[in-house]
Protein backbone atom coordinates (compact mmCIF):
# COMPACT_ATOMS: atom_id res chain seq x y z
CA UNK A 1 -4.44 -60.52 108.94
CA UNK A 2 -8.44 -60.90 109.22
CA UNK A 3 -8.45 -61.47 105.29
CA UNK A 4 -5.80 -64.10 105.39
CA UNK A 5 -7.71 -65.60 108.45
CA UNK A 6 -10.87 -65.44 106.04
CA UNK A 7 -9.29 -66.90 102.94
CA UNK A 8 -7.68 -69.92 105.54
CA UNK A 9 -11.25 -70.80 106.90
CA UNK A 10 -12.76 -70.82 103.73
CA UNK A 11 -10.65 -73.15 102.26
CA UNK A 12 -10.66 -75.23 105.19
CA UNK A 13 -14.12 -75.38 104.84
CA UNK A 14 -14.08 -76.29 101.11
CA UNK A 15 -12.00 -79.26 102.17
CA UNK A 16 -14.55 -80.24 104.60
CA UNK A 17 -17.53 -80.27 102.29
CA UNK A 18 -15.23 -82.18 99.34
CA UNK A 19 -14.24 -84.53 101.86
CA UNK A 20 -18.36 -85.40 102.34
CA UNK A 21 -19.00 -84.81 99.06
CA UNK A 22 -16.25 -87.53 97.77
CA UNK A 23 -18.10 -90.06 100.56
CA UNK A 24 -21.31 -89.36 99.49
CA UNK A 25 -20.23 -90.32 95.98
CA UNK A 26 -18.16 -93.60 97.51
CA UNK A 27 -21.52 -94.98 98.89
CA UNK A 28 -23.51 -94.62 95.69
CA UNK A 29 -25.03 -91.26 95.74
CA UNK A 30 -23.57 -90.65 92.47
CA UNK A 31 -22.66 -86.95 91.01
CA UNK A 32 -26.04 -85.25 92.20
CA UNK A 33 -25.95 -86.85 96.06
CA UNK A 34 -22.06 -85.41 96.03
CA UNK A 35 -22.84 -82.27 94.75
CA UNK A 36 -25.71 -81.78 97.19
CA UNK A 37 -23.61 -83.01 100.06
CA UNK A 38 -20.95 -80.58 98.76
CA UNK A 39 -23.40 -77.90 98.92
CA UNK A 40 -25.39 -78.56 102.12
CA UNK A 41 -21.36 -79.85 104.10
CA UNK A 42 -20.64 -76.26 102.98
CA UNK A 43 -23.48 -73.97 104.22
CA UNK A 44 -23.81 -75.64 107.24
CA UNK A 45 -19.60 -75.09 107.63
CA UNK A 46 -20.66 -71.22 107.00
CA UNK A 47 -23.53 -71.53 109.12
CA UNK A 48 -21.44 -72.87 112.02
CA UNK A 49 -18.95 -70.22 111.65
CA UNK A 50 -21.29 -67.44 112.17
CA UNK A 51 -22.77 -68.49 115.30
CA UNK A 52 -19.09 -68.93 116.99
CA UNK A 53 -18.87 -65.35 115.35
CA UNK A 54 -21.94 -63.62 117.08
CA UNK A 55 -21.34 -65.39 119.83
CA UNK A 56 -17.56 -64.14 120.26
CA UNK A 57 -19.17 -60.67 119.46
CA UNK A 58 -22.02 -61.01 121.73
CA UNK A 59 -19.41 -61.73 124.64
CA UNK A 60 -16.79 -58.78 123.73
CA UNK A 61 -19.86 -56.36 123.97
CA UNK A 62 -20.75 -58.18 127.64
CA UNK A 63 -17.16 -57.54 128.72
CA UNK A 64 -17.58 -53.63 126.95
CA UNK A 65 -20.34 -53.39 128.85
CA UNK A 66 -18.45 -54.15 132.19
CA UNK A 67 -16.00 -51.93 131.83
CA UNK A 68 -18.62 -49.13 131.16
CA UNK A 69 -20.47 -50.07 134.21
CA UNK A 70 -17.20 -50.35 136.61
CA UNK A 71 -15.62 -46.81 135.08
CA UNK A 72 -19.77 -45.62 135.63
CA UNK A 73 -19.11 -46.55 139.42
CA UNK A 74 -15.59 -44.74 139.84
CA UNK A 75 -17.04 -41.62 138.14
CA UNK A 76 -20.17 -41.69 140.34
CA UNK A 77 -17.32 -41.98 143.18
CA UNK A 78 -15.34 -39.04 141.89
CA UNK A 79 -18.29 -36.77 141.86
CA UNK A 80 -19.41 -37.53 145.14
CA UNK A 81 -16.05 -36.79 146.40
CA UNK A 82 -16.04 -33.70 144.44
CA UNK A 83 -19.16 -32.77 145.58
CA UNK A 84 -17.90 -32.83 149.21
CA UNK A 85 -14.85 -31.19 148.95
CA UNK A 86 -16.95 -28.25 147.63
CA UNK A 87 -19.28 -28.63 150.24
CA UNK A 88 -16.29 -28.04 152.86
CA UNK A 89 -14.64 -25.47 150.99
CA UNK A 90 -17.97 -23.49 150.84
CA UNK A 91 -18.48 -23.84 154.16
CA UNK A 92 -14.90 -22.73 155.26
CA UNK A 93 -15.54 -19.70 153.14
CA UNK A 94 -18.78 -18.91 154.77
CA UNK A 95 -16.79 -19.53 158.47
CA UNK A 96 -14.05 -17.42 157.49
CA UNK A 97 -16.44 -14.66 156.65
CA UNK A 98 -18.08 -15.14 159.36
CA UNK A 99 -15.58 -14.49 161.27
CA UNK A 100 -14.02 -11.85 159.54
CA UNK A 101 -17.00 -9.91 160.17
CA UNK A 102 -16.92 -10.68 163.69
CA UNK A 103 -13.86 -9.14 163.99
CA UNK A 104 -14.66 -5.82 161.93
CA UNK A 105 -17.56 -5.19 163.92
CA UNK A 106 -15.40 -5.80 167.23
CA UNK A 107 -12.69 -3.61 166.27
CA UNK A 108 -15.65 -0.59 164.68
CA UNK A 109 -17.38 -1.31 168.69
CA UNK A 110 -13.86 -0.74 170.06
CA UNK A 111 -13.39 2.23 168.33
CA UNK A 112 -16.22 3.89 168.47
CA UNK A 113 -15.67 3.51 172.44
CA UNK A 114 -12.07 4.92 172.10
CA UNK A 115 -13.12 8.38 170.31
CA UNK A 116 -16.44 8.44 172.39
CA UNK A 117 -14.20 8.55 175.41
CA UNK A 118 -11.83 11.30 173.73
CA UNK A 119 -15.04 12.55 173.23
CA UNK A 120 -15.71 13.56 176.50
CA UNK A 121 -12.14 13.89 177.67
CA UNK A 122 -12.07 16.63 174.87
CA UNK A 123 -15.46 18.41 176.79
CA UNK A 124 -13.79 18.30 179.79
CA UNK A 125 -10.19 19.59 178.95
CA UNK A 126 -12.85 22.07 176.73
CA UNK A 127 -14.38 23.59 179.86
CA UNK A 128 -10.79 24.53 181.11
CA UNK A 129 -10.70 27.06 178.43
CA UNK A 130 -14.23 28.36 179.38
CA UNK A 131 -13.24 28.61 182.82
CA UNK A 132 -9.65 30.46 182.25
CA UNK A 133 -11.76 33.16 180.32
CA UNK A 134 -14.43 33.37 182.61
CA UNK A 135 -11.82 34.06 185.65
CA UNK A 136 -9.99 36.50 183.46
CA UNK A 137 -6.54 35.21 183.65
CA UNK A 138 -5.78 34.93 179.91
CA UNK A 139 -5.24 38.24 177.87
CA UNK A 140 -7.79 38.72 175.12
CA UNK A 141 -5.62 37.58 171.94
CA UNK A 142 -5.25 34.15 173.72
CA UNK A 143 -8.38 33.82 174.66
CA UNK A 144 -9.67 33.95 170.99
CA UNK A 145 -7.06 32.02 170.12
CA UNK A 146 -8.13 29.48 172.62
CA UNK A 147 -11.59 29.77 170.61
CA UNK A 148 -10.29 29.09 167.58
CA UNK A 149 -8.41 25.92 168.82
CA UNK A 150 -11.50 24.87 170.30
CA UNK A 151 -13.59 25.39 167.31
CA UNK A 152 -11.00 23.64 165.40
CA UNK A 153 -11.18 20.46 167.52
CA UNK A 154 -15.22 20.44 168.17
CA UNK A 155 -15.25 20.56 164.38
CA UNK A 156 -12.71 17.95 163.26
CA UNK A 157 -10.18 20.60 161.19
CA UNK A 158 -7.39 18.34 162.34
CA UNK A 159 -5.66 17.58 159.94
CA UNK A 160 -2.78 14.98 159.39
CA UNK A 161 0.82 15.60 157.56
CA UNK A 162 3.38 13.43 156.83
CA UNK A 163 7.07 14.26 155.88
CA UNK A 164 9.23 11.26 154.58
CA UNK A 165 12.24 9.73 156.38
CA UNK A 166 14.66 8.63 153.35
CA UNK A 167 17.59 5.78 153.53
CA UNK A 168 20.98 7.84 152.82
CA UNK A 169 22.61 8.00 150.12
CA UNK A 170 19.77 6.44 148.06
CA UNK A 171 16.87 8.70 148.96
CA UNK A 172 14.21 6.45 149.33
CA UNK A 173 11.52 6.78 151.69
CA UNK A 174 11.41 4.25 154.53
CA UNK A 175 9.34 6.02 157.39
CA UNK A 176 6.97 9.56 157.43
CA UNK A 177 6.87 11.56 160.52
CA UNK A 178 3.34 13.07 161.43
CA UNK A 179 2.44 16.11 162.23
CA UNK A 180 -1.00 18.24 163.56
CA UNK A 181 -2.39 20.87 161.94
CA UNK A 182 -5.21 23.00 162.84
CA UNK A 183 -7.57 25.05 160.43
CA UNK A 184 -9.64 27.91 161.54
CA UNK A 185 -13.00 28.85 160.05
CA UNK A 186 -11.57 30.75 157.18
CA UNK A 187 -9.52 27.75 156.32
CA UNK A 188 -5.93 29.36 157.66
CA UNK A 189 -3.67 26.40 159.18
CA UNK A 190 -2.37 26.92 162.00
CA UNK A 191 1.21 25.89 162.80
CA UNK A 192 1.97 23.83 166.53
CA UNK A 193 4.26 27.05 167.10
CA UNK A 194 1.04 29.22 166.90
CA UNK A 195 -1.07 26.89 168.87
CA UNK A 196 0.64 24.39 171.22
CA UNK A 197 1.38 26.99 173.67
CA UNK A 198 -2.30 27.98 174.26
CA UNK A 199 -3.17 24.21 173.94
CA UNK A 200 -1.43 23.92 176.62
CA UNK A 201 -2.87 26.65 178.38
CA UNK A 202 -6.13 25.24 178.26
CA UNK A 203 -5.27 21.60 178.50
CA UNK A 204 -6.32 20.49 175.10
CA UNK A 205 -2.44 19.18 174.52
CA UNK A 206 -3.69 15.67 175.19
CA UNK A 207 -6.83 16.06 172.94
CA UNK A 208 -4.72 16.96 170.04
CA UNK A 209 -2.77 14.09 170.86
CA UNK A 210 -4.88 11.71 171.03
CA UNK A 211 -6.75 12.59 167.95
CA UNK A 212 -3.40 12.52 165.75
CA UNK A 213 -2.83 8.84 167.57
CA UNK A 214 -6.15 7.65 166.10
CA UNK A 215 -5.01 9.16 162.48
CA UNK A 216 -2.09 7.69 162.66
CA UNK A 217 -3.11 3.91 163.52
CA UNK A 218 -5.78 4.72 161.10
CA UNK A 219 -2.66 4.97 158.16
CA UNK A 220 -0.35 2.76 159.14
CA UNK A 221 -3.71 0.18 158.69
CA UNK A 222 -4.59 1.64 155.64
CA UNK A 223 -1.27 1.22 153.83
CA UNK A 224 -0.69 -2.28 155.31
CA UNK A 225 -3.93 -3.09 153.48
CA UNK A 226 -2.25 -1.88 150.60
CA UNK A 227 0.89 -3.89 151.41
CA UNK A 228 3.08 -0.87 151.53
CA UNK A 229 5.68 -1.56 154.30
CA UNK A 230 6.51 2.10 155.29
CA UNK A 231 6.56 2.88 159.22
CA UNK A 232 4.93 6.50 160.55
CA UNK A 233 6.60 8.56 163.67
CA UNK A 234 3.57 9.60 165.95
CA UNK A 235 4.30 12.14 168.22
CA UNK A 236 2.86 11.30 171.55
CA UNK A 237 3.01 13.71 175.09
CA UNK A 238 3.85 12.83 178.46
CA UNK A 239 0.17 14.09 179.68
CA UNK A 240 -1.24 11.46 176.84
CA UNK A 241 1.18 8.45 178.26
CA UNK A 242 -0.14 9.67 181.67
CA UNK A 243 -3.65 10.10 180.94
CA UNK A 244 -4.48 6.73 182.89
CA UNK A 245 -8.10 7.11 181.83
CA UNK A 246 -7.86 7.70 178.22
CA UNK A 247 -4.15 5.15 178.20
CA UNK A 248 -6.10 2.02 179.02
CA UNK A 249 -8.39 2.30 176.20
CA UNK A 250 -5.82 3.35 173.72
CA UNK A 251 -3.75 0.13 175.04
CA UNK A 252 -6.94 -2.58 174.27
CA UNK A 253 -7.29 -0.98 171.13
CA UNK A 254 -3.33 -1.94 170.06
CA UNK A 255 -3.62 -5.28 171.84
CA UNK A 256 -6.23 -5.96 169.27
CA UNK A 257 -4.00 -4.49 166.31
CA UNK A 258 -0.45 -5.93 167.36
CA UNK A 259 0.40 -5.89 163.51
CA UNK A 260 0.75 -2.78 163.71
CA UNK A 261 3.73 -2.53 166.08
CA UNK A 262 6.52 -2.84 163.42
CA UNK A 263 4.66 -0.04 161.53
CA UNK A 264 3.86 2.57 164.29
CA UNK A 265 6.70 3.89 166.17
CA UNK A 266 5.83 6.31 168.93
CA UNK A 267 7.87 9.85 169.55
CA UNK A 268 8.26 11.71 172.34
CA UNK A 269 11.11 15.20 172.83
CA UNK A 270 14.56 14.52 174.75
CA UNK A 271 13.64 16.57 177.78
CA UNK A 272 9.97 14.90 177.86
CA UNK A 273 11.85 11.37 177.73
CA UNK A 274 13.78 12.47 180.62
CA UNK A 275 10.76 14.41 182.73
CA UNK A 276 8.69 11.52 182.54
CA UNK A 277 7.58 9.77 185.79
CA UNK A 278 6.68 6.63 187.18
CA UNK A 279 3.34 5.90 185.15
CA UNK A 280 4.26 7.39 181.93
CA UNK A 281 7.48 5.15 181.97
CA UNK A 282 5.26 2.41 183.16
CA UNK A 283 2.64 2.93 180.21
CA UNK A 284 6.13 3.39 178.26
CA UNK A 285 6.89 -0.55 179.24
CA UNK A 286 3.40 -1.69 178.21
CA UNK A 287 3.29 -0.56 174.82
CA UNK A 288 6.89 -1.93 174.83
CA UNK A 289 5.21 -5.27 175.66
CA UNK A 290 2.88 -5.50 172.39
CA UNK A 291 6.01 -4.72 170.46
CA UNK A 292 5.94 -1.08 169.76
CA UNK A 293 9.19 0.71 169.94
CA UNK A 294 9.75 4.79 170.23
CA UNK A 295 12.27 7.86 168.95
CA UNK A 296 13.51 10.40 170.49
CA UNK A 297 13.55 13.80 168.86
CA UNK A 298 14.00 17.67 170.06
CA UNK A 299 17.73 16.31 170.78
CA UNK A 300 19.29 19.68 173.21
CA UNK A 301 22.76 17.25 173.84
CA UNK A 302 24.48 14.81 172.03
CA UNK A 303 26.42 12.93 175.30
CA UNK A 304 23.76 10.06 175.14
CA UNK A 305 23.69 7.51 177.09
CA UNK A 306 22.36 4.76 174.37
CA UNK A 307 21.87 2.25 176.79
CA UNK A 308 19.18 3.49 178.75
CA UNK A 309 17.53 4.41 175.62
CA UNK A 310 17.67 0.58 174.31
CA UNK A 311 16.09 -0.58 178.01
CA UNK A 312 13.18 1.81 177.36
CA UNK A 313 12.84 0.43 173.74
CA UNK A 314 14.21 3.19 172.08
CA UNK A 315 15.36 2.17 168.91
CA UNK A 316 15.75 5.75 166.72
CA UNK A 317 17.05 8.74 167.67
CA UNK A 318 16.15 12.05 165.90
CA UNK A 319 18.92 15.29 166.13
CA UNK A 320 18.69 18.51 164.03
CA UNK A 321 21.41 18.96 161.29
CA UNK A 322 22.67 22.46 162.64
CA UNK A 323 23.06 20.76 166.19
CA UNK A 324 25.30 17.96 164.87
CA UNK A 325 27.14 19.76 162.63
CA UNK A 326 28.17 22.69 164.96
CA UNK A 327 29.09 20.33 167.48
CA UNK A 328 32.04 18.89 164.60
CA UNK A 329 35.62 20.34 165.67
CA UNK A 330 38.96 19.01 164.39
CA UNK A 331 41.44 18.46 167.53
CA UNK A 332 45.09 16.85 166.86
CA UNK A 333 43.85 16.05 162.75
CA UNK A 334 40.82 14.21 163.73
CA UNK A 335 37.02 15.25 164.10
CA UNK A 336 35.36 14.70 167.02
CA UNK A 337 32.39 15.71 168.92
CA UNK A 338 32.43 18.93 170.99
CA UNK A 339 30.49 17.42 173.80
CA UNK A 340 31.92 14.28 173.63
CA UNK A 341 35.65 14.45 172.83
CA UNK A 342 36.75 11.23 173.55
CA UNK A 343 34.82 9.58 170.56
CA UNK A 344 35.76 10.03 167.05
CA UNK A 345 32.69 11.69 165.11
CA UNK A 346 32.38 8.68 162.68
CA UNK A 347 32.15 6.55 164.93
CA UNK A 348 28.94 8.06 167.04
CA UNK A 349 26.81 6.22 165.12
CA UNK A 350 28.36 2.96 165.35
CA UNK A 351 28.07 3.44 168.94
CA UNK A 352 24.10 4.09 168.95
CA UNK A 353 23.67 0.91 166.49
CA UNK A 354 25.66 -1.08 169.35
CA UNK A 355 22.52 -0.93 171.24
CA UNK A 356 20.16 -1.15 168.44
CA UNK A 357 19.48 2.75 168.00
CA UNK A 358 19.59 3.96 164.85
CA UNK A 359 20.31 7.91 164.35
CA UNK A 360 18.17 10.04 162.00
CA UNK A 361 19.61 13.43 160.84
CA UNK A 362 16.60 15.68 160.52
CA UNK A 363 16.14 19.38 159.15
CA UNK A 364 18.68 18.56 156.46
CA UNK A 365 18.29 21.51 154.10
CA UNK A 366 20.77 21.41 151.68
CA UNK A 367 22.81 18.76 149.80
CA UNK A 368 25.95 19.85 151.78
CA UNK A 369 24.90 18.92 154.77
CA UNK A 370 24.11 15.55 153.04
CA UNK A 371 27.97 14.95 152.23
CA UNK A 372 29.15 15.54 156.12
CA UNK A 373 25.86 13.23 157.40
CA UNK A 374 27.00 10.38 154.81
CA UNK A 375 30.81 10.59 156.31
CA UNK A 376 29.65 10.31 159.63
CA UNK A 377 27.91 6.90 158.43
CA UNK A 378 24.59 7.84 159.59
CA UNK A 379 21.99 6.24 157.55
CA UNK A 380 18.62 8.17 157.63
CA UNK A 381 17.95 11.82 156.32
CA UNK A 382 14.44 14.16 157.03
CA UNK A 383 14.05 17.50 156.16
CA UNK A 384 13.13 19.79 153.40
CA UNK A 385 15.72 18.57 151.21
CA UNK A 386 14.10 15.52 150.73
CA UNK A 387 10.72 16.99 150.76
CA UNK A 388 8.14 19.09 153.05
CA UNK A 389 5.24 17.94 155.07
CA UNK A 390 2.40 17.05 153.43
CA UNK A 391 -1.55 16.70 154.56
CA UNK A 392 -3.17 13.27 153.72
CA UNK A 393 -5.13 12.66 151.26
CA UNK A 394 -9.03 12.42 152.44
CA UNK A 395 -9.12 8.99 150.20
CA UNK A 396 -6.35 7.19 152.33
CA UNK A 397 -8.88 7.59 155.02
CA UNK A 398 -11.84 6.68 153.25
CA UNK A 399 -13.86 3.41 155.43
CA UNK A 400 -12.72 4.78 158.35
CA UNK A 401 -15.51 6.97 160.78
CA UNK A 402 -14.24 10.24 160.71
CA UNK A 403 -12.98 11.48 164.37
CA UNK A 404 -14.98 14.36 164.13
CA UNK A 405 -18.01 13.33 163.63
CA UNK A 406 -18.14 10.66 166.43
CA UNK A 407 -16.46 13.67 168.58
CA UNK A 408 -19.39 16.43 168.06
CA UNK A 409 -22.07 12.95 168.53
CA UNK A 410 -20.44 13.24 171.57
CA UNK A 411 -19.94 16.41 172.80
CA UNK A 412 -24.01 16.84 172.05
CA UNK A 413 -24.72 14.44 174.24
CA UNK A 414 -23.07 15.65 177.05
CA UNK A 415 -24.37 18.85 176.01
């Protein structure tokens, strides 16, 4: 197209300069005045033609020019923008970590205050041991096993283990129970049935207590950083729930850790559920409150009445495998309960889900057992079967201040 536009101009342009040549030859300028009105028509045809040319260039390169400058301007824009949107994210980041820090060094203040109190609720329950000895009213065996506890505790041997709580018939773990275990000096662990009794004797029940409490929050926290959605059963005691100086502090440190509450479920024996009094119910209804709920295990009787358990925020039920399957009889071709005859045996469970209370079968020992648990539709299995207790690793506890520590800080300055 631009060659044909070429070869078009230039003849046009021949025409022009014949057409002047031809008058220049009319008027008596003869060959030569033609020829060099020919020539000179012609040039200045060419000459005319380039200036329209540069000049059409010289304006495409003003309008190129333009658009560089306007797309210049939006760029200029877009980086300024860009620029502040940096600037805010940066500074959310450094708000966010600001605060996050904030609330780490609340919470480490809050527990540090919680295990310094234990601290010197642990002296003081401590001294009751000294003072049983002193008087002479213990027999020597339990008074050095009173030592031992004691040593145990000043030095931090308490150890946490955890035994899973497995979804029937599939097996797979959906809760751990905890459990205490002390260590002597040589290292020997001492079972609760070797030690609870003189605990109790010497009033360090609530010590032990509240020391596996701490371990326990300090799992459930560690796994939900790890996005693992598995709950714990933590034993607690009537004297801890009643312990209105130690309660209050344990209760502001769960207000400030109410994600915890699907994840921690607090456990407490049949005949303790039913001994308790007016402030341990009451302490009961406040950890109710922040959304923690609470099992029942050490089951003596099966004639529940599920109701009262769901107004307390009960919502599991623990009973040994021998005590539900002894209490199975056949009467008139059908199985029922011994102490509760008037309900079929499959449908016990049914009943406790009614009010939201879910039965766990636990001491299950052997895979018969399993078959007569999964026919009376109960859902949740513990025991050996499906494995023993174990103790924690130290590395799942690893960032947090070890109890122990903070507990002999304390106990040397009271000293």
């Amino acid at each position: 197209m631009r060659r044909l536009t070429v070869a078009l101009l230039s003849g046009a342009y021949i025409c022009i300069a014949l057409m002047i040549a031809l008058l220049a030859w009319r008027i008596g300028g003869g060959a030569g005045g033609a020829f060099a009105a020919f020539i000179g028509a012609l040039g200045l045809c060419y000459a005319v033609h380039g200036l329209f040319g540069r000049a059409g260039q010289a304006a495409g390169l003003i309008a190129e020019l333009d658009q560089v400058r306007e797309a210049h301007v939006i760029l200029v824009g877009q980086i300024e923008k860009i620029q502040s949107r940096l600037t805010e994210v940066v500074e959310g980041v450094a708000e966010d970590a600001l605060r996050r820090s904030e609330e780490i060094a609340s919470e480490v203040h809050m527990l540090e205050d919680v295990i310094q109190h234990l601290g010197e609720r642990l002296e003081h329950q401590l001294s009751r041991e000294v003072e049983l000895v002193a008087a002479e009213t213990v027999s020597p065996q339990t008074a050095a096993l009173l030592q031992t506890v004691r040593e145990a505790l000043e030095a931090g041997r308490v150890d946490l283990y955890l035994q899973a709580v497995v979804t029937l018939p599939q097996r797979r773990t959906q809760y751990y129970e905890s459990f205490s275990r002390l260590r002597d000096a040589t290292g020997r662990v001492l079972m609760p049935a070797e030690f609870l009794s003189v605990a109790e004797l010497g009033g360090l029940v609530a010590a032990i207590d509240n020391l596996l409490l701490f371990r326990c929050v300090q799992i459930v926290r560690r796994l939900a950083s790890q996005d693992r959605r598995v709950g714990i059963f933590c034993n607690i005691s009537l004297a801890s729930l009643g312990d209105e100086e130690f309660f209050p502090r344990f209760m502001e440190f769960l207000a400030a850790n109410r994600d915890l509450a699907g994840a921690l479920i607090f456990e407490l024996g049949q005949a303790a559920f039913d001994a308790r009094g007016a402030v341990e119910a009451r302490n009961m209804a406040k950890l109710a409150d922040l959304g923690f709920h609470f099992s029942i295990d050490k089951v003596s009787r099966l004639d529940i009445n599920f109701l009262d358990l769901a107004r307390s925020d009960v919502t599991f039920v623990k009973i040994a495998a021998p005590l539900l399957l002894e209490e199975l009889v056949e009467d008139d071709g059908r199985m029922i309960l011994r102490s509760i005859p008037e309900l079929e045996a499959a449908d016990y469970a049914a009943l406790a889900r009614r009010h939201a209370v879910e039965l766990v079968v636990e001491k299950v020992e052997s895979e018969r057992q399993v078959v007569d648990i999964l026919e009376l539709d109960i859902g949740l299995g513990q025991g050996h079967l499906f494995g023993e207790p174990r103790p924690i690793r130290d590395a799942v506890l690893a960032g947090a201040e070890p109890p122990a520590e903070l507990l002999q800080a304390a106990l040397r300055r009271r000293a």
